[in-house]
Protein backbone atom coordinates (compact mmCIF):
# COMPACT_ATOMS: atom_id res chain seq x y z
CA UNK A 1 84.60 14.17 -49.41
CA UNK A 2 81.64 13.63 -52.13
CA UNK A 3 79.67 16.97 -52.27
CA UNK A 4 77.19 18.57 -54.71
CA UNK A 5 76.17 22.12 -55.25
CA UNK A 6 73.13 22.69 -56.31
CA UNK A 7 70.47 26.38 -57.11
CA UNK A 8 67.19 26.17 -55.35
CA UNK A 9 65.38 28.35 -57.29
CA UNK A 10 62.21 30.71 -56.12
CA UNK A 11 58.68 30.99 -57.37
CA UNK A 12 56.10 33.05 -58.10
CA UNK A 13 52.27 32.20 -58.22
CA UNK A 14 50.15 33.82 -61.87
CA UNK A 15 47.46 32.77 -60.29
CA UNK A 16 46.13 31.13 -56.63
CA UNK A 17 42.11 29.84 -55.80
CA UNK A 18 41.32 29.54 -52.20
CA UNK A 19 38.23 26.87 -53.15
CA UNK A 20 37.60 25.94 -49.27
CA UNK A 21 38.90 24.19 -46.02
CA UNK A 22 39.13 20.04 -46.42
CA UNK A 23 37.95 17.72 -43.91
CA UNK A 24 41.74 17.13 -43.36
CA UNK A 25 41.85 20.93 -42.57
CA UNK A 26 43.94 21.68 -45.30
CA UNK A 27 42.61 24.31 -47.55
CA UNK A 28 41.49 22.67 -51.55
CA UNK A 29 43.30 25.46 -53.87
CA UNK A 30 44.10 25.56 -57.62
CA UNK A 31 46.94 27.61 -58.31
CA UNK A 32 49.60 28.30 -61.02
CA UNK A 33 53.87 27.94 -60.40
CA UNK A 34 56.19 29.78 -61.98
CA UNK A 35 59.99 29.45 -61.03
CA UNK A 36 61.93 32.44 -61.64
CA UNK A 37 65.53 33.29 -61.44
CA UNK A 38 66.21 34.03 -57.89
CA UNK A 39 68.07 31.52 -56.37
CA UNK A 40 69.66 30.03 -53.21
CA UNK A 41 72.85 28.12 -53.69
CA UNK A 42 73.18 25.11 -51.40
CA UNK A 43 75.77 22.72 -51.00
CA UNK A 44 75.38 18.95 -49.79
CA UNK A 45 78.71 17.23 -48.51
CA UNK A 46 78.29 13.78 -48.07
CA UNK A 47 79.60 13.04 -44.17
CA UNK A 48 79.60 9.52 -42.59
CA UNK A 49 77.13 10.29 -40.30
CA UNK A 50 75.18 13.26 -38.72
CA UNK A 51 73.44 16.16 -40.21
CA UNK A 52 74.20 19.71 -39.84
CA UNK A 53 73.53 22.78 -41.31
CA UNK A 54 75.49 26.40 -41.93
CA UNK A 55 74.28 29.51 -43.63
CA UNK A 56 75.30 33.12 -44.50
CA UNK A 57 71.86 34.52 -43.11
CA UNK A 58 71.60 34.36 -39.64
CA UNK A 59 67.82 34.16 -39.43
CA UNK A 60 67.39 30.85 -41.11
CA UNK A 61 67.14 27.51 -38.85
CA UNK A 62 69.46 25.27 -38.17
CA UNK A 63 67.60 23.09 -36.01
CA UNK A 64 64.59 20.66 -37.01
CA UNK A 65 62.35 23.58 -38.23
CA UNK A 66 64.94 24.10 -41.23
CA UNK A 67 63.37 22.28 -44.03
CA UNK A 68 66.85 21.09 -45.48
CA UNK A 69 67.34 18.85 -42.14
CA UNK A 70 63.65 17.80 -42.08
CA UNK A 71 64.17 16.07 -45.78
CA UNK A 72 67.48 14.99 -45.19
CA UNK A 73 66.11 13.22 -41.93
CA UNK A 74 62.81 12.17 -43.73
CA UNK A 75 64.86 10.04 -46.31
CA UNK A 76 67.28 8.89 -43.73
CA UNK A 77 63.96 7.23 -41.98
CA UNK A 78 62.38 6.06 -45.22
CA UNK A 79 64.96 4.29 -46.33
CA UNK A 80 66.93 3.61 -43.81
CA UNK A 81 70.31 5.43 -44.00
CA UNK A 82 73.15 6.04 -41.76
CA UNK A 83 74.97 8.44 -44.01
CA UNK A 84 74.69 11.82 -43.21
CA UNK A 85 75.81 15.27 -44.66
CA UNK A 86 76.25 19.05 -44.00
CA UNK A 87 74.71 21.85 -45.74
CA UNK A 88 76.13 25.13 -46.19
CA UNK A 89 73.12 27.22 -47.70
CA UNK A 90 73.54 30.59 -49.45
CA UNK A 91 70.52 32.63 -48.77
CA UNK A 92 69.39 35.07 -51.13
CA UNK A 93 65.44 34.64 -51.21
CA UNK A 94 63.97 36.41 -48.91
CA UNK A 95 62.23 34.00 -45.60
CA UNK A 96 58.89 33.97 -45.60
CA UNK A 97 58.17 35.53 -48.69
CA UNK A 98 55.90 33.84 -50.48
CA UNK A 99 58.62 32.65 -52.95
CA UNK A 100 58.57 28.96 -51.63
CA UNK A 101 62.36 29.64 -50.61
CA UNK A 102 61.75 26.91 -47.59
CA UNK A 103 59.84 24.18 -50.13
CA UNK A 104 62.35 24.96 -53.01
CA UNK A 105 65.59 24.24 -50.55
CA UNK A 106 63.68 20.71 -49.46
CA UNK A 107 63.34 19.74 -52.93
CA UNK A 108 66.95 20.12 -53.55
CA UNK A 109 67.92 18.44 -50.59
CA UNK A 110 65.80 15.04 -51.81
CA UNK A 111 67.31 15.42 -54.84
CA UNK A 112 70.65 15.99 -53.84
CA UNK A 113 70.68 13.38 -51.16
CA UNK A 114 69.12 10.92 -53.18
CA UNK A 115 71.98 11.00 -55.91
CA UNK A 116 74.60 11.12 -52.96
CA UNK A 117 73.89 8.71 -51.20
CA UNK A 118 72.68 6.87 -54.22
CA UNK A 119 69.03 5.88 -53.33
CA UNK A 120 67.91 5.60 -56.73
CA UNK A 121 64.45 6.76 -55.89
CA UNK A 122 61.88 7.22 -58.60
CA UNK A 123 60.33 11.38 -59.33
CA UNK A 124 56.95 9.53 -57.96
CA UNK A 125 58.82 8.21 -54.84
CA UNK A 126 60.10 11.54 -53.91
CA UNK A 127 57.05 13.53 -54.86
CA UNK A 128 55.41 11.77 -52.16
CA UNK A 129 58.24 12.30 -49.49
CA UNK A 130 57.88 16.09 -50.75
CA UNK A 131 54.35 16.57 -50.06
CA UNK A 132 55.10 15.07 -46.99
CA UNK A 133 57.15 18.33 -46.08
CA UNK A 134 55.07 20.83 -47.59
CA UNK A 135 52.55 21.84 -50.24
CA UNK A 136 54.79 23.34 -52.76
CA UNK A 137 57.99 20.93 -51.96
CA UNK A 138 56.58 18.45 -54.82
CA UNK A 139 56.33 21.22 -57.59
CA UNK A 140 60.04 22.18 -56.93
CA UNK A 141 61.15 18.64 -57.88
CA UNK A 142 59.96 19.52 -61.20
CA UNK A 143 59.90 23.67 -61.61
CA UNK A 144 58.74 25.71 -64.95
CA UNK A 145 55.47 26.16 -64.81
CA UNK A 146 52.60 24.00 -63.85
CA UNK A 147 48.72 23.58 -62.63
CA UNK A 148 48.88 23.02 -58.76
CA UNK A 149 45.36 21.12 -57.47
CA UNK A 150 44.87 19.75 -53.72
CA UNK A 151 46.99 21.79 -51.37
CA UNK A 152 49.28 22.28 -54.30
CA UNK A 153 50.70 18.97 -54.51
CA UNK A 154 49.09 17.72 -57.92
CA UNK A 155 50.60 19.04 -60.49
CA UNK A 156 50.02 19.39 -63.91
CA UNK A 157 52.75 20.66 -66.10
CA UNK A 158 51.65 23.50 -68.76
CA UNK A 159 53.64 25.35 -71.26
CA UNK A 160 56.57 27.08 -70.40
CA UNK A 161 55.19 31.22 -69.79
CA UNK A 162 55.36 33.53 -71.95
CA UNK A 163 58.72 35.57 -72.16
CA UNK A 164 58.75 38.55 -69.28
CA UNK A 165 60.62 40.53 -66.86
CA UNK A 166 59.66 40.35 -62.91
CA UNK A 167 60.23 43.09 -60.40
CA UNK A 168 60.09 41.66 -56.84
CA UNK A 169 59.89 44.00 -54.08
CA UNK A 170 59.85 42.01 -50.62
CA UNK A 171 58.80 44.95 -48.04
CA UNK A 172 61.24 43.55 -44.94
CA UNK A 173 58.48 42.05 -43.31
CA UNK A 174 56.77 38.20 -43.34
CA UNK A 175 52.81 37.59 -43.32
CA UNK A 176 51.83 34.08 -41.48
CA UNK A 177 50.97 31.98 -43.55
CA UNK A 178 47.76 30.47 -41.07
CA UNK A 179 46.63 34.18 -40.46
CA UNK A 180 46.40 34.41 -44.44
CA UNK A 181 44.37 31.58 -45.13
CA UNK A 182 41.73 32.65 -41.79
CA UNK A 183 41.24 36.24 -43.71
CA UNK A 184 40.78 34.67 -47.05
CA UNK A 185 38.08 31.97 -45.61
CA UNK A 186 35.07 34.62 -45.18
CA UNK A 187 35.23 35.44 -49.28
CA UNK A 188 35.99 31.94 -50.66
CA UNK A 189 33.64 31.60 -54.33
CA UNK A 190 34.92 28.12 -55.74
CA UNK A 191 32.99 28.44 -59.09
CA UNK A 192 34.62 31.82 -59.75
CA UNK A 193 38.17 30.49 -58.88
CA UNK A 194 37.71 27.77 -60.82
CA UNK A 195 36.73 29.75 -63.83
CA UNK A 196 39.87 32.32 -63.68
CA UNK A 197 42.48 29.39 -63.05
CA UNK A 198 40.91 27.63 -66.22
CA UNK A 199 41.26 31.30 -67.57
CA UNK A 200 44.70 31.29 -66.74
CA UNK A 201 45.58 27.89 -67.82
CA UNK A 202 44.00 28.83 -71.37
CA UNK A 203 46.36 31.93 -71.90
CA UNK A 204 49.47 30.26 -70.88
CA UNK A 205 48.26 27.62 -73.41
CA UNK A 206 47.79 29.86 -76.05
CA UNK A 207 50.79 32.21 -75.06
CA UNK A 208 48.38 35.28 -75.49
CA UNK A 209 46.96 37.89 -72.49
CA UNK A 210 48.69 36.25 -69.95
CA UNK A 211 49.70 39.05 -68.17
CA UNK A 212 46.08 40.05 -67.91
CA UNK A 213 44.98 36.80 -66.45
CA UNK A 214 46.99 37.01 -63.23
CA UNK A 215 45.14 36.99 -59.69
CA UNK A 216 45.33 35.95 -56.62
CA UNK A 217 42.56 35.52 -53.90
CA UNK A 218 44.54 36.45 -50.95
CA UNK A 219 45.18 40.05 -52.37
CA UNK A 220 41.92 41.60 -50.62
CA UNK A 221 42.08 40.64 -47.50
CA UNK A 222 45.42 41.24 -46.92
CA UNK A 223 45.88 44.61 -48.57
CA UNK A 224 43.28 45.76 -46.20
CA UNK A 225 45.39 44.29 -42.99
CA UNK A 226 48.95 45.38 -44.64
CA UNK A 227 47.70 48.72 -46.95
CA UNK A 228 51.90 48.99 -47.95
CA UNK A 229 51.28 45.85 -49.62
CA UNK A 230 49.04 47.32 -51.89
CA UNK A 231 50.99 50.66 -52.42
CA UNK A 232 53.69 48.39 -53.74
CA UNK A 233 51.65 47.42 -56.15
CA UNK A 234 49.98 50.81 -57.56
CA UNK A 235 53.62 51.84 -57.57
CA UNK A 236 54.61 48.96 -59.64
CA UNK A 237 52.10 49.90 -62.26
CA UNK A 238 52.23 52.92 -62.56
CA UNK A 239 55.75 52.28 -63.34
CA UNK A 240 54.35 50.91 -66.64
CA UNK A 241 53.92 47.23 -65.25
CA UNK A 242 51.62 45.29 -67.34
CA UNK A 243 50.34 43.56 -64.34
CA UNK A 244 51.10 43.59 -60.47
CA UNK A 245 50.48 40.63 -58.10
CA UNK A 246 51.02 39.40 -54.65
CA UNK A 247 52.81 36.08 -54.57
CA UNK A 248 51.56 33.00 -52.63
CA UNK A 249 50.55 34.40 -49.17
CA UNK A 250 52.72 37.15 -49.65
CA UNK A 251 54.23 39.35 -48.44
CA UNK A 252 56.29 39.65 -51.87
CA UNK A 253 54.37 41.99 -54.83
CA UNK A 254 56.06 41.40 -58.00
CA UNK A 255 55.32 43.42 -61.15
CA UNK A 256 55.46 41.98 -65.13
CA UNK A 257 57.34 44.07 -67.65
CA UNK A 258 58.14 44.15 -71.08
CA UNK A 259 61.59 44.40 -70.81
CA UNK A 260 64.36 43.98 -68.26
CA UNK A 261 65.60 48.20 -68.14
CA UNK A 262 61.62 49.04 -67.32
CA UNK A 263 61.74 46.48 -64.16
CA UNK A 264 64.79 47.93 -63.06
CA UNK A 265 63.80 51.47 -63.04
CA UNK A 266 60.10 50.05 -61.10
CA UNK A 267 62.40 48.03 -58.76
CA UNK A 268 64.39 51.10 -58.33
CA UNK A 269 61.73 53.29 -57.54
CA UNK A 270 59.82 51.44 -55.07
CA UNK A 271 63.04 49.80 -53.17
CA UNK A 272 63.45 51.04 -49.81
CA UNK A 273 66.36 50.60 -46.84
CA UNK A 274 65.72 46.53 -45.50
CA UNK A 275 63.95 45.09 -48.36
CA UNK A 276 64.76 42.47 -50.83
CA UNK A 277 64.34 43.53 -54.54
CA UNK A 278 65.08 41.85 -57.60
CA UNK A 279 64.46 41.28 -61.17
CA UNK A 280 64.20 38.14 -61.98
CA UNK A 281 63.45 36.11 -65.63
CA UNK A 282 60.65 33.16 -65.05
CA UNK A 283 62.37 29.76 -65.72
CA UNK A 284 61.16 27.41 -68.38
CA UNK A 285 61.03 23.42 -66.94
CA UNK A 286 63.76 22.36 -69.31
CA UNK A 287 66.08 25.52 -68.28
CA UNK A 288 65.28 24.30 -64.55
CA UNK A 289 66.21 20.45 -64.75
CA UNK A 290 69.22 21.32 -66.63
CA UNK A 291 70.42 24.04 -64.40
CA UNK A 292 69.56 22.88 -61.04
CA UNK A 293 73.49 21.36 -60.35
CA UNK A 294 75.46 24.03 -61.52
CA UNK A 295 79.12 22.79 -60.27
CA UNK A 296 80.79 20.22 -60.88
CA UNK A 297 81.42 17.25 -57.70
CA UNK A 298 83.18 18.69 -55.47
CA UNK A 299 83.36 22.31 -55.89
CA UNK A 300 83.32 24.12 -52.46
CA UNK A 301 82.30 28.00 -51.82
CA UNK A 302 83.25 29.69 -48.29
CA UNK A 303 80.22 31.21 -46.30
CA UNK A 304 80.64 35.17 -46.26
């Protein structure tokens, strides 16, 4: 049986604008990817018919609020396709995160589904099925790092980051992502948002005081509701971390270092019993294209 294997890598946002709510009650935002390397492996076995799912973390979905089924069955509407296929996903981003773990394994499911069961859709075509699933799905179809406008879903690529070394520190515990976005409404200031994104965007062009650029709107408000969150990140610099951010809507802090031994002693220090921690490299959009099937047809890997 015809089967892929492909890594469905994380993110992390440098920077995220909360500009206001849409009439389609989406929220506008301007924000900027990176992916990193922390990965789920996932592989796609082409089956006659039917879709099903298996995965080493018990936690994760196997029913139509997995995102892997919801693309899978999204293309086999669109296009009208009685193949099927089964997914056995390795988990190793954290759910819930704020690492796009959900939007990343989506992506890889269009793409891996649409050279299985050879669909020969164009990047455009399955952009717009991606944004379909979810804000971030669309920017995972093309990874590195990149401008997101709307709800995320326009995307404009910018130069790979400058060279660092990410500590992650996932506390064991998710923050809704609707609850985020209803604290972060009373403080929303468009013109400044715009003005540190474009900030942002500048230094990433330039490859200079990047690290001193990064924000993110929804830190406030949610420090204030989840004070660990914020502990996490006085601990991560004072462990000499350049910078310290919370990632999308959290509830992941990761820390910037110069080198990869000083984000393993911060990781070190901070990491607790139950959490996910990791240090992680951010991934340049050539590295990310190139990488994203790492096995050749028809390898399998057993489930542990």
């Amino acid at each position: 049986m015809q089967s892929l294997v492909l890594r469905s890598y994380a993110k992390v946002n440098l920077g995220l604008s909360i500009l206001g709510r849409r009439q389609d009650g989406f929220h506008e935002l301007r924000t900027v990817f990176q992916t990193i390397r922390w990965y789920d492996e996932i592989e796609v076995e082409n089956r006659p018919s039917g879709l099903s799912l298996a995965s080493n973390d018990p936690t994760l979905p196997s029913d139509h609020n997995n995102l892997i089924l919801r693309a899978a069955h999204l293309l086999q509407q669109q296009r009208s396709v009685r193949q099927g296929a089964h997914f056995s996903v390795r988990k190793s981003i954290p759910v819930g995160a704020g690492l796009g773990g959900g939007s990343s394994n989506a992506a890889v499911t269009l793409l891996a589904l649409n050279r299985l069961w050879n669909l020969k859709l164009l990047p455009r075509e399955l952009a717009s099925l991606g944004g379909a699933l979810g804000s971030d799905v669309p920017f995972f179809l093309v990874g590195g790092t990149a401008l997101g406008r709307g709800r995320g879903e326009i995307l404009e690529p910018l130069p790979d980051a400058p060279a660092a070394h990410f500590a992650l520190v996932h506390p064991g515990f998710s923050v809704p992502t609707a609850s985020a976005y209803q604290l972060v409404e009373s403080r929303l200031t468009s013109l400044e948002g715009e003005s540190k994104i474009r900030g942002l965007c500048d230094a990433i062009r330039s490859a200079s005081g990047v690290a001193e650029c990064l924000f993110n709107d929804f830190e406030p408000p949610l420090f204030r509701l989840y004070p660990l969150l914020e502990k996490i990140k006085e601990q991560l610099l004072h462990g000499q971390a350049r910078a310290a951010l919370l990632s999308g809507s959290g509830s992941t802090i990761f820390g910037w270092f110069e080198s990869p031994e000083a984000a393993r002693r911060a990781v070190d220090s901070v990491r607790r019993p139950g959490w996910a921690c990791c240090v992680a490299d951010p991934v340049g959009a050539e590295e990310y294209r190139a990488s994203l099937f790492t096995a050749p047809q028809g390898r399998r890997f057993e489930l542990s």
